[in-house]
C-alpha atoms as a PDB file:
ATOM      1  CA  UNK A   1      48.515  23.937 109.753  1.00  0.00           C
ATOM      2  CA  UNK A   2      46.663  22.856 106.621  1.00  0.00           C
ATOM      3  CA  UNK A   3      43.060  23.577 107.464  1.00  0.00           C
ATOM      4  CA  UNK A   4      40.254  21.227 105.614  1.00  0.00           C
ATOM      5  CA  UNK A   5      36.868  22.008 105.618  1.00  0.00           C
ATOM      6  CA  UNK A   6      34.181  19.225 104.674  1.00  0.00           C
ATOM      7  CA  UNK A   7      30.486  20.272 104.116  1.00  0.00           C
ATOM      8  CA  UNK A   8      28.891  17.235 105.373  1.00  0.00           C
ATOM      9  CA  UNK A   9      26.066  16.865 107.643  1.00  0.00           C
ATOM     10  CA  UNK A  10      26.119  13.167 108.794  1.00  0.00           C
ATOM     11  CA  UNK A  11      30.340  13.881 109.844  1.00  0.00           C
ATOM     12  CA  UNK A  12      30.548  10.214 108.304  1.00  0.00           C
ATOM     13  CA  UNK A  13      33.640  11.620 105.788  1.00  0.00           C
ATOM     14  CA  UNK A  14      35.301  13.736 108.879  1.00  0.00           C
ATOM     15  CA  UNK A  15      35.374  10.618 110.603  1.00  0.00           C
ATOM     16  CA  UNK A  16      37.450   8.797 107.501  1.00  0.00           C
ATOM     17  CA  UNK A  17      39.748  11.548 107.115  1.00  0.00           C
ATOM     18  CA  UNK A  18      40.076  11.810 110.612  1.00  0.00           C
ATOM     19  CA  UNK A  19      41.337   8.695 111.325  1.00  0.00           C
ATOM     20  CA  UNK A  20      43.382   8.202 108.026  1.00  0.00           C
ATOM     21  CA  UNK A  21      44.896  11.741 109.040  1.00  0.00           C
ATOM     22  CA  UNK A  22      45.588  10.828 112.388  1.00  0.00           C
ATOM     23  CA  UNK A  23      49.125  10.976 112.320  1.00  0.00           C
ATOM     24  CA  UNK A  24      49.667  14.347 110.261  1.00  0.00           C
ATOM     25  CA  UNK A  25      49.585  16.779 113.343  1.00  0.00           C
ATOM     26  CA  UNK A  26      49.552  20.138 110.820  1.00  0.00           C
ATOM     27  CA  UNK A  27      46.260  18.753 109.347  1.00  0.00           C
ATOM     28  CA  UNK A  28      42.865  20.067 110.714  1.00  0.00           C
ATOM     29  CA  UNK A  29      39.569  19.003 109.763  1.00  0.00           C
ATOM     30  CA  UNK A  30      36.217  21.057 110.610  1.00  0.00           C
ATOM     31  CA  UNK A  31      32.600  20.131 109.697  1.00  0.00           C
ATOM     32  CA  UNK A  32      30.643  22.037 108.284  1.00  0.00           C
ATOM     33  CA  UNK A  33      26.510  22.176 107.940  1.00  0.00           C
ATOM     34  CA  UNK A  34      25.204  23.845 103.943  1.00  0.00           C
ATOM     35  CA  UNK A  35      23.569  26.308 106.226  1.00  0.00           C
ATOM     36  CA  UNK A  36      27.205  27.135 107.528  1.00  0.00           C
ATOM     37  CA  UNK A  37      28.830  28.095 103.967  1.00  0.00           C
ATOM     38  CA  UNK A  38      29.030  31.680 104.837  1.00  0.00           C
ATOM     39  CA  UNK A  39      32.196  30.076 107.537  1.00  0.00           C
ATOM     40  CA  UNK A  40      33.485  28.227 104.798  1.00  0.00           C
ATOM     41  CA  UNK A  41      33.869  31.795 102.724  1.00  0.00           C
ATOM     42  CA  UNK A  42      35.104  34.002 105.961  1.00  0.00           C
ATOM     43  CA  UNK A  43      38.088  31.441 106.800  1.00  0.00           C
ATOM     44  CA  UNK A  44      39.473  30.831 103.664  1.00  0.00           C
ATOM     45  CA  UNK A  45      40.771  27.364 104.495  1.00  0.00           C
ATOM     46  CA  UNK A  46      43.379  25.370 102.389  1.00  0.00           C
ATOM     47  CA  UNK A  47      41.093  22.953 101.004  1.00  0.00           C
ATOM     48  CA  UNK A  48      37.452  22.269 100.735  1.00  0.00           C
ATOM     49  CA  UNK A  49      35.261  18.863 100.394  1.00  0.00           C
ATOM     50  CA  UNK A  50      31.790  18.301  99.873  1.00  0.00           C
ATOM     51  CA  UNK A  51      30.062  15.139 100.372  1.00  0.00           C
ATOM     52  CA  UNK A  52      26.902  15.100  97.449  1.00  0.00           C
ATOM     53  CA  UNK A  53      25.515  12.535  99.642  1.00  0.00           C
ATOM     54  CA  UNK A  54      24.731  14.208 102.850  1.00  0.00           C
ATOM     55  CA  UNK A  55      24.128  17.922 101.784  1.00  0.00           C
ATOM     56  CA  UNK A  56      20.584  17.469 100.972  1.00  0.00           C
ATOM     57  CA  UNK A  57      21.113  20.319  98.272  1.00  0.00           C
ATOM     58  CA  UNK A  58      22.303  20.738  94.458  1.00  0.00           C
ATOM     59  CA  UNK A  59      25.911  20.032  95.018  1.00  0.00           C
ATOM     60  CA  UNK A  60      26.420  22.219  91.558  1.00  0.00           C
ATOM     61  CA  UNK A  61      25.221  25.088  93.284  1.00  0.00           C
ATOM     62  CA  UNK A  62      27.028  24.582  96.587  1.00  0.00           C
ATOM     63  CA  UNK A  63      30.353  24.306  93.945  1.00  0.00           C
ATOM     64  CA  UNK A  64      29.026  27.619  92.088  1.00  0.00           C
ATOM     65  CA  UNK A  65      28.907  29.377  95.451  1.00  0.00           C
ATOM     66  CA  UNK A  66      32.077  28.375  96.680  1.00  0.00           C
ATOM     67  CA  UNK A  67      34.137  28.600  93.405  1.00  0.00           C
ATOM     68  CA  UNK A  68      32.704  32.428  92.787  1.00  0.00           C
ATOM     69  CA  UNK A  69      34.111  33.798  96.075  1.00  0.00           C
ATOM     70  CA  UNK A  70      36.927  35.901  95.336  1.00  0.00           C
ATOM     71  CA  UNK A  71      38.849  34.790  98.615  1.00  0.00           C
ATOM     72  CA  UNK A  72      38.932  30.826  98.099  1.00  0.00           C
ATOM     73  CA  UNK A  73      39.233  31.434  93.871  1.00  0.00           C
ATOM     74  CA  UNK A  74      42.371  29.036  94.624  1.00  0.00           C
ATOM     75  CA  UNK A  75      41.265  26.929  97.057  1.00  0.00           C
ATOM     76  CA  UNK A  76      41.033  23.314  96.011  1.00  0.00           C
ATOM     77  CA  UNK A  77      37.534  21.709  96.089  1.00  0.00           C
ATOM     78  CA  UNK A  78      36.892  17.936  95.721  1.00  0.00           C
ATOM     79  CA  UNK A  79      33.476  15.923  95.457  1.00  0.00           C
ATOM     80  CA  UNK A  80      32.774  12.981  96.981  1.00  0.00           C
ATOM     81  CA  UNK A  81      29.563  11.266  96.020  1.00  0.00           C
ATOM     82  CA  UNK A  82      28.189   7.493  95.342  1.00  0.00           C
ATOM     83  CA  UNK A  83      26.277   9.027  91.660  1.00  0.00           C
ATOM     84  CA  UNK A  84      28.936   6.811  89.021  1.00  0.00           C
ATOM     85  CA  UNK A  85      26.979   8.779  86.187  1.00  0.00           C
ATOM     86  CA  UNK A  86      29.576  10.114  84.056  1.00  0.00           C
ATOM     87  CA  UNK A  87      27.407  13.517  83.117  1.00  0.00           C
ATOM     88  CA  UNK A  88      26.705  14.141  86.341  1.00  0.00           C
ATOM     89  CA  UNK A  89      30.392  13.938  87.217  1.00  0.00           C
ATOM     90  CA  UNK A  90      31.085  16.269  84.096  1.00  0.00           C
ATOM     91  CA  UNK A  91      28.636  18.958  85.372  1.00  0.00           C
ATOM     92  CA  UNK A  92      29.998  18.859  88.736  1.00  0.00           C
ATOM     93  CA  UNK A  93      34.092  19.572  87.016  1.00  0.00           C
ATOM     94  CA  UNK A  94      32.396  22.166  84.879  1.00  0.00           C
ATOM     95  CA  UNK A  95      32.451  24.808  88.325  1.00  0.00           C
ATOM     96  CA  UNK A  96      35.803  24.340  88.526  1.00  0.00           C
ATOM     97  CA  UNK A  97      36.149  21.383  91.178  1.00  0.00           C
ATOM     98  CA  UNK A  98      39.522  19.931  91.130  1.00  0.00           C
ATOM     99  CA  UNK A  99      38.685  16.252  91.894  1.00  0.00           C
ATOM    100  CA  UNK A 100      35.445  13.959  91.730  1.00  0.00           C
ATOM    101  CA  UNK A 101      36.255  10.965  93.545  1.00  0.00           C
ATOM    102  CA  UNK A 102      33.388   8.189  93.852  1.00  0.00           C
ATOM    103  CA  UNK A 103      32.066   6.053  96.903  1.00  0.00           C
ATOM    104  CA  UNK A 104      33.021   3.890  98.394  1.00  0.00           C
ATOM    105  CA  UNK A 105      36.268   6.011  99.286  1.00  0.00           C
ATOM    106  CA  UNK A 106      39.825   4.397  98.264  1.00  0.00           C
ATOM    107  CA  UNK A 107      41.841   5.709 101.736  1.00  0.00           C
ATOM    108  CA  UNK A 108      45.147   5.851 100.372  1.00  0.00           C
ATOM    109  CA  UNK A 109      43.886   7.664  97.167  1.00  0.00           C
ATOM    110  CA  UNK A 110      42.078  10.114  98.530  1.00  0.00           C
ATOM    111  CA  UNK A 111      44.894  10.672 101.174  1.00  0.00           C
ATOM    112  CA  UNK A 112      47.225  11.242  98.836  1.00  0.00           C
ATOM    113  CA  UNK A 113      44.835  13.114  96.641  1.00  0.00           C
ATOM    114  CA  UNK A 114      44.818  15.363  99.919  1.00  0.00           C
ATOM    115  CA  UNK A 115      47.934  15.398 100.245  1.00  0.00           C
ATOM    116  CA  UNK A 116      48.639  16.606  96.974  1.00  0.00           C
ATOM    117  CA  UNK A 117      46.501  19.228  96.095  1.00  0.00           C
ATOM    118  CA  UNK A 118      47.762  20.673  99.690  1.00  0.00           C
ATOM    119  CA  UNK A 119      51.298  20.984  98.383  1.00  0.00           C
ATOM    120  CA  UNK A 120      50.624  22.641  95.199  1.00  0.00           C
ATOM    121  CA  UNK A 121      48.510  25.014  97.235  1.00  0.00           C
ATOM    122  CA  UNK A 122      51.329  26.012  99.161  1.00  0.00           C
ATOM    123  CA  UNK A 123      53.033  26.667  95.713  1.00  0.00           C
ATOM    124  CA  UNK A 124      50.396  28.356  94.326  1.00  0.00           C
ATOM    125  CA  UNK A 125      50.081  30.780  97.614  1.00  0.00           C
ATOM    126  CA  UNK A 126      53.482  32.154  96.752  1.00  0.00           C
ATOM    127  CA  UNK A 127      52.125  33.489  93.799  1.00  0.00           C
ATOM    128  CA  UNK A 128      50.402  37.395  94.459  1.00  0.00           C
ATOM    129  CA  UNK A 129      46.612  36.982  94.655  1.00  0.00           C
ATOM    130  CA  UNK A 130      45.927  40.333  93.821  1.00  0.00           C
ATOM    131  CA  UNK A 131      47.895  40.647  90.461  1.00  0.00           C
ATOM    132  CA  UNK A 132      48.288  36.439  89.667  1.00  0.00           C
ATOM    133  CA  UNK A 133      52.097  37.370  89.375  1.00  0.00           C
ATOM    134  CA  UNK A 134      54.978  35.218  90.878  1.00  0.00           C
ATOM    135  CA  UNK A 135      56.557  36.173  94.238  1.00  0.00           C
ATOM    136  CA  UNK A 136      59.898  36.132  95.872  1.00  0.00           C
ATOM    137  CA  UNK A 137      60.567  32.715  95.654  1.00  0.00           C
ATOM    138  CA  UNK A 138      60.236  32.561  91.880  1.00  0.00           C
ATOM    139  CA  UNK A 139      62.019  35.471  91.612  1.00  0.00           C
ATOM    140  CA  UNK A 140      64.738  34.267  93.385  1.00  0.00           C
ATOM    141  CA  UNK A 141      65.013  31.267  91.326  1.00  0.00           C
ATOM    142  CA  UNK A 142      64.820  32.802  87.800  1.00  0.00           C
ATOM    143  CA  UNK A 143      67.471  35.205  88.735  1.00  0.00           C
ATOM    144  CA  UNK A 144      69.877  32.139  90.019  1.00  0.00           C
ATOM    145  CA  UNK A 145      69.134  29.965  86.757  1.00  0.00           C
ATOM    146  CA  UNK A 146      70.165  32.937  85.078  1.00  0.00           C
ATOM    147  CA  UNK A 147      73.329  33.636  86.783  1.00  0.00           C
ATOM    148  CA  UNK A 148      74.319  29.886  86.534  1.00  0.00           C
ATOM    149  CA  UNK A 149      73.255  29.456  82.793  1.00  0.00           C
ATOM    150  CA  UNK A 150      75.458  33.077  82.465  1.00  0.00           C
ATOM    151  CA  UNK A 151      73.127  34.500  80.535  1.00  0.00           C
ATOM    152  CA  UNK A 152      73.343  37.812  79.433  1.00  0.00           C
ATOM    153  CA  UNK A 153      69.726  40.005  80.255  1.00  0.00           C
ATOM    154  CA  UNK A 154      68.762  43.029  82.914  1.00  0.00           C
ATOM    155  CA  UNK A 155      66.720  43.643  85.895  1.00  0.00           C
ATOM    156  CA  UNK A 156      64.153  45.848  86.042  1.00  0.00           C
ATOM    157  CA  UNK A 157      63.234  47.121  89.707  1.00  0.00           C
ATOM    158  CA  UNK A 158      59.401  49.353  89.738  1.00  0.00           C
ATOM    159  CA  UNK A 159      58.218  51.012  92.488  1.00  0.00           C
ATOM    160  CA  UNK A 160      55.058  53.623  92.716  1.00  0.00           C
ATOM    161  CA  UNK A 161      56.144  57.339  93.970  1.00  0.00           C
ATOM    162  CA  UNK A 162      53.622  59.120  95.942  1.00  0.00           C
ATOM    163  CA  UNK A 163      51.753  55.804  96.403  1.00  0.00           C
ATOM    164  CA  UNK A 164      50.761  56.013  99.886  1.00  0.00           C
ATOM    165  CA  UNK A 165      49.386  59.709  99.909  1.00  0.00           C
ATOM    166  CA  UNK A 166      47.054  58.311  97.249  1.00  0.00           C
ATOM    167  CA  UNK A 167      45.866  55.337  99.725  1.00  0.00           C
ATOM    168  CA  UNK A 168      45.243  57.569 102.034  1.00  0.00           C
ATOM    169  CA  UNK A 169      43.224  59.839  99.744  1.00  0.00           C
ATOM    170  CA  UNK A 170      41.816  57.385  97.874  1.00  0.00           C
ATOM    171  CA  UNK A 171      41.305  54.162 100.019  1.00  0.00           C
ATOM    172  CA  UNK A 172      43.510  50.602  99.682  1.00  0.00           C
ATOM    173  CA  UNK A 173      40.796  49.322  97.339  1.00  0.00           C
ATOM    174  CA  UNK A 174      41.360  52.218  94.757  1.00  0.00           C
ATOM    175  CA  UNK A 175      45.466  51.565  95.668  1.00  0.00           C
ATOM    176  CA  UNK A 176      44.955  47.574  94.968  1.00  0.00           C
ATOM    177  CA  UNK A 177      43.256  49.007  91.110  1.00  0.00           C
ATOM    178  CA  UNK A 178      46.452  50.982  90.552  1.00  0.00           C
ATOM    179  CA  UNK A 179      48.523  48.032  91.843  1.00  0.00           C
ATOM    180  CA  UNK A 180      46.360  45.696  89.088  1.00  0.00           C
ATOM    181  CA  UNK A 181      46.747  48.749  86.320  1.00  0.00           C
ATOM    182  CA  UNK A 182      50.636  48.840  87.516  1.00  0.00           C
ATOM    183  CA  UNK A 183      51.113  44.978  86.918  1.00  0.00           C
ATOM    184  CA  UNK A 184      49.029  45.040  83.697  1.00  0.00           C
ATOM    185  CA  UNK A 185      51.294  47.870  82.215  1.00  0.00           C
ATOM    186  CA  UNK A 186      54.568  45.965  83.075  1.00  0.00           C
ATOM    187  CA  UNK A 187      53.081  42.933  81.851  1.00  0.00           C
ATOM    188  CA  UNK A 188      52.035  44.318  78.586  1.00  0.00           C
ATOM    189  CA  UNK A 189      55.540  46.206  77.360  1.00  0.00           C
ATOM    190  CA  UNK A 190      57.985  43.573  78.925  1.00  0.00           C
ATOM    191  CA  UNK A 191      55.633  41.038  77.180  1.00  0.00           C
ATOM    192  CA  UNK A 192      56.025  42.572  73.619  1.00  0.00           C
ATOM    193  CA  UNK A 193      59.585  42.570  73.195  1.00  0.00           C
ATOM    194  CA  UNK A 194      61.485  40.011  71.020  1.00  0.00           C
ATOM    195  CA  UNK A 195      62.508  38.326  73.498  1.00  0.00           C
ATOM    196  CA  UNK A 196      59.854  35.241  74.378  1.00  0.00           C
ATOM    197  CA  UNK A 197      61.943  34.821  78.023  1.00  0.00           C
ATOM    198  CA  UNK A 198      61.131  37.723  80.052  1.00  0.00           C
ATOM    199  CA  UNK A 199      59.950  36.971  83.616  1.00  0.00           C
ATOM    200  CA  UNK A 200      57.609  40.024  85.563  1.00  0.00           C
ATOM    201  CA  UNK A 201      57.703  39.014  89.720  1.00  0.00           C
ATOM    202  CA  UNK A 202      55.431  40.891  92.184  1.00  0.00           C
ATOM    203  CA  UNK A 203      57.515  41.443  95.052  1.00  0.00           C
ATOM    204  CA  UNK A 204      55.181  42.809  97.153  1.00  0.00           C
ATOM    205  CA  UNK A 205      52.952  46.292  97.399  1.00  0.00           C
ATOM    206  CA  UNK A 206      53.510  48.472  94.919  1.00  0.00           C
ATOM    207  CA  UNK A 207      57.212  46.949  94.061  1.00  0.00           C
ATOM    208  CA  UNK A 208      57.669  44.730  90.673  1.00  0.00           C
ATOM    209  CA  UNK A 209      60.684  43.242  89.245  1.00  0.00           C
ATOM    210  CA  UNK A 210      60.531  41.977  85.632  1.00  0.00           C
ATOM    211  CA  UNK A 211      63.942  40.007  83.889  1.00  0.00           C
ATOM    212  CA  UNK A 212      64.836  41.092  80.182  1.00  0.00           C
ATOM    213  CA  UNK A 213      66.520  39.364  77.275  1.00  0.00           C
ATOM    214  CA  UNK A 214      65.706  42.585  75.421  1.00  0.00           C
ATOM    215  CA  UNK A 215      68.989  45.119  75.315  1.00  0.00           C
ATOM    216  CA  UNK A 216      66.737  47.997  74.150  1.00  0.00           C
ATOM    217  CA  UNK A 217      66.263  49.099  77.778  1.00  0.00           C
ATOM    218  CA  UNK A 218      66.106  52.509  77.430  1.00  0.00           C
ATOM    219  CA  UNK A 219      62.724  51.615  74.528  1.00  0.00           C
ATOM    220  CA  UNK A 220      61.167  49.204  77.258  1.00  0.00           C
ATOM    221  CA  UNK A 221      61.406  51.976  80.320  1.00  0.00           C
ATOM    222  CA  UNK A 222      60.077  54.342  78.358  1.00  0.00           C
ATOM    223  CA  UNK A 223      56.843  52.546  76.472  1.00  0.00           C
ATOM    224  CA  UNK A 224      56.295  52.157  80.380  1.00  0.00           C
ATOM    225  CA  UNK A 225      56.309  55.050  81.642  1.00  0.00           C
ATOM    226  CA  UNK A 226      54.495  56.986  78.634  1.00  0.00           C
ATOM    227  CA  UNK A 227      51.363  54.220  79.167  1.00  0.00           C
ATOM    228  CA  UNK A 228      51.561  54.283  83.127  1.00  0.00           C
ATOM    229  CA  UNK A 229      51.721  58.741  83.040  1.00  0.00           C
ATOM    230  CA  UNK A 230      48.933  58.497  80.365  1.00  0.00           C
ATOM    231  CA  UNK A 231      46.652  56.042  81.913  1.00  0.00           C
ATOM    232  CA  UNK A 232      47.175  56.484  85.799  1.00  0.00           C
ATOM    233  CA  UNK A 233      44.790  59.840  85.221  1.00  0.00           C
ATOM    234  CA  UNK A 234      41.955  57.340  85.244  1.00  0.00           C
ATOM    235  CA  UNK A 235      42.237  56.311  88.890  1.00  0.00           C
ATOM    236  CA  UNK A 236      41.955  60.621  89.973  1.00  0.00           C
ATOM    237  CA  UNK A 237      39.068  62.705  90.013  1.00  0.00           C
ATOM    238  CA  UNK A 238      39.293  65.557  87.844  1.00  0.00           C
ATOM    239  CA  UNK A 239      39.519  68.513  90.733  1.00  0.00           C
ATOM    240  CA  UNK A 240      42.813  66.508  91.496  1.00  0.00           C
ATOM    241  CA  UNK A 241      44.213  65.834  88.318  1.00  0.00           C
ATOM    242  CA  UNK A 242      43.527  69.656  87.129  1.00  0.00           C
ATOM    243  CA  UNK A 243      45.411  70.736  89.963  1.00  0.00           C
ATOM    244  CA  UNK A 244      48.491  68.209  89.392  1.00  0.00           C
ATOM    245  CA  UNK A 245      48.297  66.864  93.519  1.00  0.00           C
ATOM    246  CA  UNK A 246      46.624  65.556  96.258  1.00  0.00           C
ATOM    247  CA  UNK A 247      46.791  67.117  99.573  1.00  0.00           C
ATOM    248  CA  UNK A 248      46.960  64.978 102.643  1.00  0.00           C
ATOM    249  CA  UNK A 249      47.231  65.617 106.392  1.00  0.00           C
ATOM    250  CA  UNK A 250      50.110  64.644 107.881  1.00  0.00           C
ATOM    251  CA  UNK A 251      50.742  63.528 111.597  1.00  0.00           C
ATOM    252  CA  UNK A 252      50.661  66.799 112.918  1.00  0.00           C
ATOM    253  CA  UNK A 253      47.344  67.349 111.358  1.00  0.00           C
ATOM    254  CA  UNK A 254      49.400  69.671 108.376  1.00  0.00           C
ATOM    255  CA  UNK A 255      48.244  69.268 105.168  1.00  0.00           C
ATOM    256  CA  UNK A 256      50.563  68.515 102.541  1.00  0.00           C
ATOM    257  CA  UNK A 257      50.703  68.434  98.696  1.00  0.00           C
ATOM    258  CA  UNK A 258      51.928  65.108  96.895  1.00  0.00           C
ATOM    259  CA  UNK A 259      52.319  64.903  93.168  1.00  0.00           C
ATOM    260  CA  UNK A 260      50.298  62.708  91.512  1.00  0.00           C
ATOM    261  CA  UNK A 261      51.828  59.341  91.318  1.00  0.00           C
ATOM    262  CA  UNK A 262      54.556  58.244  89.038  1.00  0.00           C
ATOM    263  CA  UNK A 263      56.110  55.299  88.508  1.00  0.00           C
ATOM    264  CA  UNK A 264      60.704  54.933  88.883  1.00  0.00           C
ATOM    265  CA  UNK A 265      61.901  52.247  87.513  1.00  0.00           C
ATOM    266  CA  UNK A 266      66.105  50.968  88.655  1.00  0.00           C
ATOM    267  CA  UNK A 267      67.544  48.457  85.286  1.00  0.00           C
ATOM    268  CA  UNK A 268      70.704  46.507  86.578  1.00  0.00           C
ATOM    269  CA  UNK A 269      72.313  45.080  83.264  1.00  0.00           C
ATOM    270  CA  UNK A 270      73.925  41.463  83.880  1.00  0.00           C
ATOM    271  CA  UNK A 271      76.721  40.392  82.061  1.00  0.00           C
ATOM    272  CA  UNK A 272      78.208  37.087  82.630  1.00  0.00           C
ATOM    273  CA  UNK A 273      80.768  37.779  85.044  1.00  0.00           C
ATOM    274  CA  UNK A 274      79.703  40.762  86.925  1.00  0.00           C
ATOM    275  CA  UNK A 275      77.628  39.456  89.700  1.00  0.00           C
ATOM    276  CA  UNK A 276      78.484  36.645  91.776  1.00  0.00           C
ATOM    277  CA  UNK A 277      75.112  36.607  93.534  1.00  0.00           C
ATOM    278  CA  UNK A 278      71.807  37.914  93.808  1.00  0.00           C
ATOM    279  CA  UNK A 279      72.688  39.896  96.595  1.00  0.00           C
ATOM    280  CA  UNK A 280      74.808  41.973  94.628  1.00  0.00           C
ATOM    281  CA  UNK A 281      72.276  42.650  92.098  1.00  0.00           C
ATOM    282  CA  UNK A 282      69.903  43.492  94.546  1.00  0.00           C
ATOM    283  CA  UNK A 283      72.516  46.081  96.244  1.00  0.00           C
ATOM    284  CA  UNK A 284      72.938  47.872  92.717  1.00  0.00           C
ATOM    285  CA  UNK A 285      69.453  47.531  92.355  1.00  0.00           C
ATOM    286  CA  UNK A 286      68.159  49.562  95.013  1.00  0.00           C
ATOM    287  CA  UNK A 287      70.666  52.123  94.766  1.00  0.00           C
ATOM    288  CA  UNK A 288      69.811  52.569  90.977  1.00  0.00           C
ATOM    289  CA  UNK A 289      65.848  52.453  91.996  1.00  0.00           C
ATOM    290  CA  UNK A 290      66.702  55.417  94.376  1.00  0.00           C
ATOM    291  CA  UNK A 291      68.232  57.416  91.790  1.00  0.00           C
ATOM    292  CA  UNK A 292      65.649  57.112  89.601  1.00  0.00           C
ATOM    293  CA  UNK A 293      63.237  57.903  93.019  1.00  0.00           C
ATOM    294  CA  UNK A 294      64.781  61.080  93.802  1.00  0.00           C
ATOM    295  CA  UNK A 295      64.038  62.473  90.290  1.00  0.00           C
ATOM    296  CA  UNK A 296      60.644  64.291  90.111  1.00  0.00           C
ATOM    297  CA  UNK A 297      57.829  62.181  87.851  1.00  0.00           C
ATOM    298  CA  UNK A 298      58.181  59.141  86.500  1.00  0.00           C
ATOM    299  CA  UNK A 299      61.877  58.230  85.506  1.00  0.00           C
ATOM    300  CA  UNK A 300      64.167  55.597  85.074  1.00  0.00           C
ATOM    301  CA  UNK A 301      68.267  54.828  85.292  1.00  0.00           C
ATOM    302  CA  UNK A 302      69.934  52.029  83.778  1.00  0.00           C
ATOM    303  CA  UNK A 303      73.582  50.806  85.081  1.00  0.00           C
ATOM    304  CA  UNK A 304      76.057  49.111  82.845  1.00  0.00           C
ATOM    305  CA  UNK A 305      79.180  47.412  83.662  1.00  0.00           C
ATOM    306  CA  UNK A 306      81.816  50.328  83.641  1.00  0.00           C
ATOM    307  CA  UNK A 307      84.388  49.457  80.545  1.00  0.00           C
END
């Protein structure tokens, strides 16, 4: 259900989209009163319109207010209004509105302007909110073009070790900072390399993928894991990090010591040939991941075809 949200007071633009809408059963549209943009913020709905006319208030500011909430930082916004004056319709894209559109409303543009902006949402939703990185579905695709264009280039698999004793320490919104930190580092080293094709996914958590054109693995891997082991320290206090742990309470009530997290990182080298699927590079990929898991700190294997 593709849920709509128009800030108008006089319902006249519900009742438009209503009826041009009628037909679309997964499209819902909810009115909303200026004095009701706190809803509009809690709900996070898939697209938002404001009609300048009815509001009674700056329509700038009502943009500014909507546009600054982290939540609805991709949520589409368009303006309708009956001001022609080409400033004003500058100062109202300058907060980031997506589409000014001008009264009286054009149905079938604005329905299709709707209808739009709704499916690149749905695009853009794949992509992880917290680190901007693309998800599974673009990872599965740039791993298939790949395999069809039989190119030659490696998969890196990351994971966080210890990760969840320090969310439970530290709190999710200190784990989501080492998540951001995490992406940033990946980002950074697989970034730098010769190559100007490398792909970095978030798959989720504290798991990233990133593909390589680069053969000097073993170089990438390690720039990684030096700047991740160096840098991590920052999201610790200094009781913990002087003592190397964390100590946690398990189930039981127990408390348990957990090394201070590392980072493992799995590299699956494709060569034309070898894989037939992405299923089978995920199968060597998680088996090289755990390897590189069940070695204390932060480590990393790399597996090569077998000559």
């Amino acid at each position: 259900m593709r849920d709509i949200y128009i800030i108008d007071n006089t319902e006249t633009t519900l009742n438009i989209l209503k009826e041009l809408f009628h037909k679309e059963k997964d499209y819902e549209f909810t009115s909303i009163k200026t004095d009701e943009i706190d809803v509009v913020l809690r709900n996070i709905p898939d697209m938002i319109i404001v009609d300048e006319d009815t509001i009674g208030v700056d329509v700038k500011e009502v943009c500014k207010i909507l546009r600054q909430d982290e939540d609805n930082s991709i949520t589409p916004i368009i303006v309708i209004s009956s001001n022609w004056d080409k400033d004003h319709r500058l100062e109202i894209l300058k907060q980031s509105v997506e589409y000014f559109i001008v009264k009286p409303i054009e149905k079938e543009y604005i329905y299709y302007t709707i209808k739009n902006l709704t499916r690149l949402l749905q695009v853009n939703r794949r992509v992880s909110p917290l680190t901007g990185l693309p998800g599974n579905v673009q990872i599965q695709t740039e791993m298939k073009r790949r395999l069809l264009n039989k190119e030659n280039f490696a998969i890196l698999y990351f994971d966080l070790d210890n990760f969840k004793a320090y969310n439970d320490i530290y709190g999710f919104s200190n784990g989501d900072e080492i998540i951001k930190f995490t992406a940033r580092t990946i980002v950074d080293n697989i970034h730098t390399t010769d190559s100007n094709d490398n792909f970095i996914g978030h798959i989720g958590g504290d798991d990233f993928i990133a593909i390589a054109s680069d053969g000097d693995y073993d170089k990438i891997c390690k720039k990684i894991i030096n700047e991740f082991d160096e840098n991590v320290l920052k999201y610790y206090n200094k009781e913990d990090i002087e003592k190397g742990y964390i100590e946690v309470a398990n189930r039981k009530g127990i408390i348990e010591q957990f090394p201070l997290t590392s980072i493992s990182i799995g590299v699956v080298v494709v060569e034309p040939g070898r894989f037939r699927n992405t299923l089978e590079i995920g199968e060597i990929g998680a088996q090289v991941k755990h390897q590189a898991k069940s070695i204390s700190g932060s480590s990393y294997i790399i597996n090569r075809r077998r000559k």
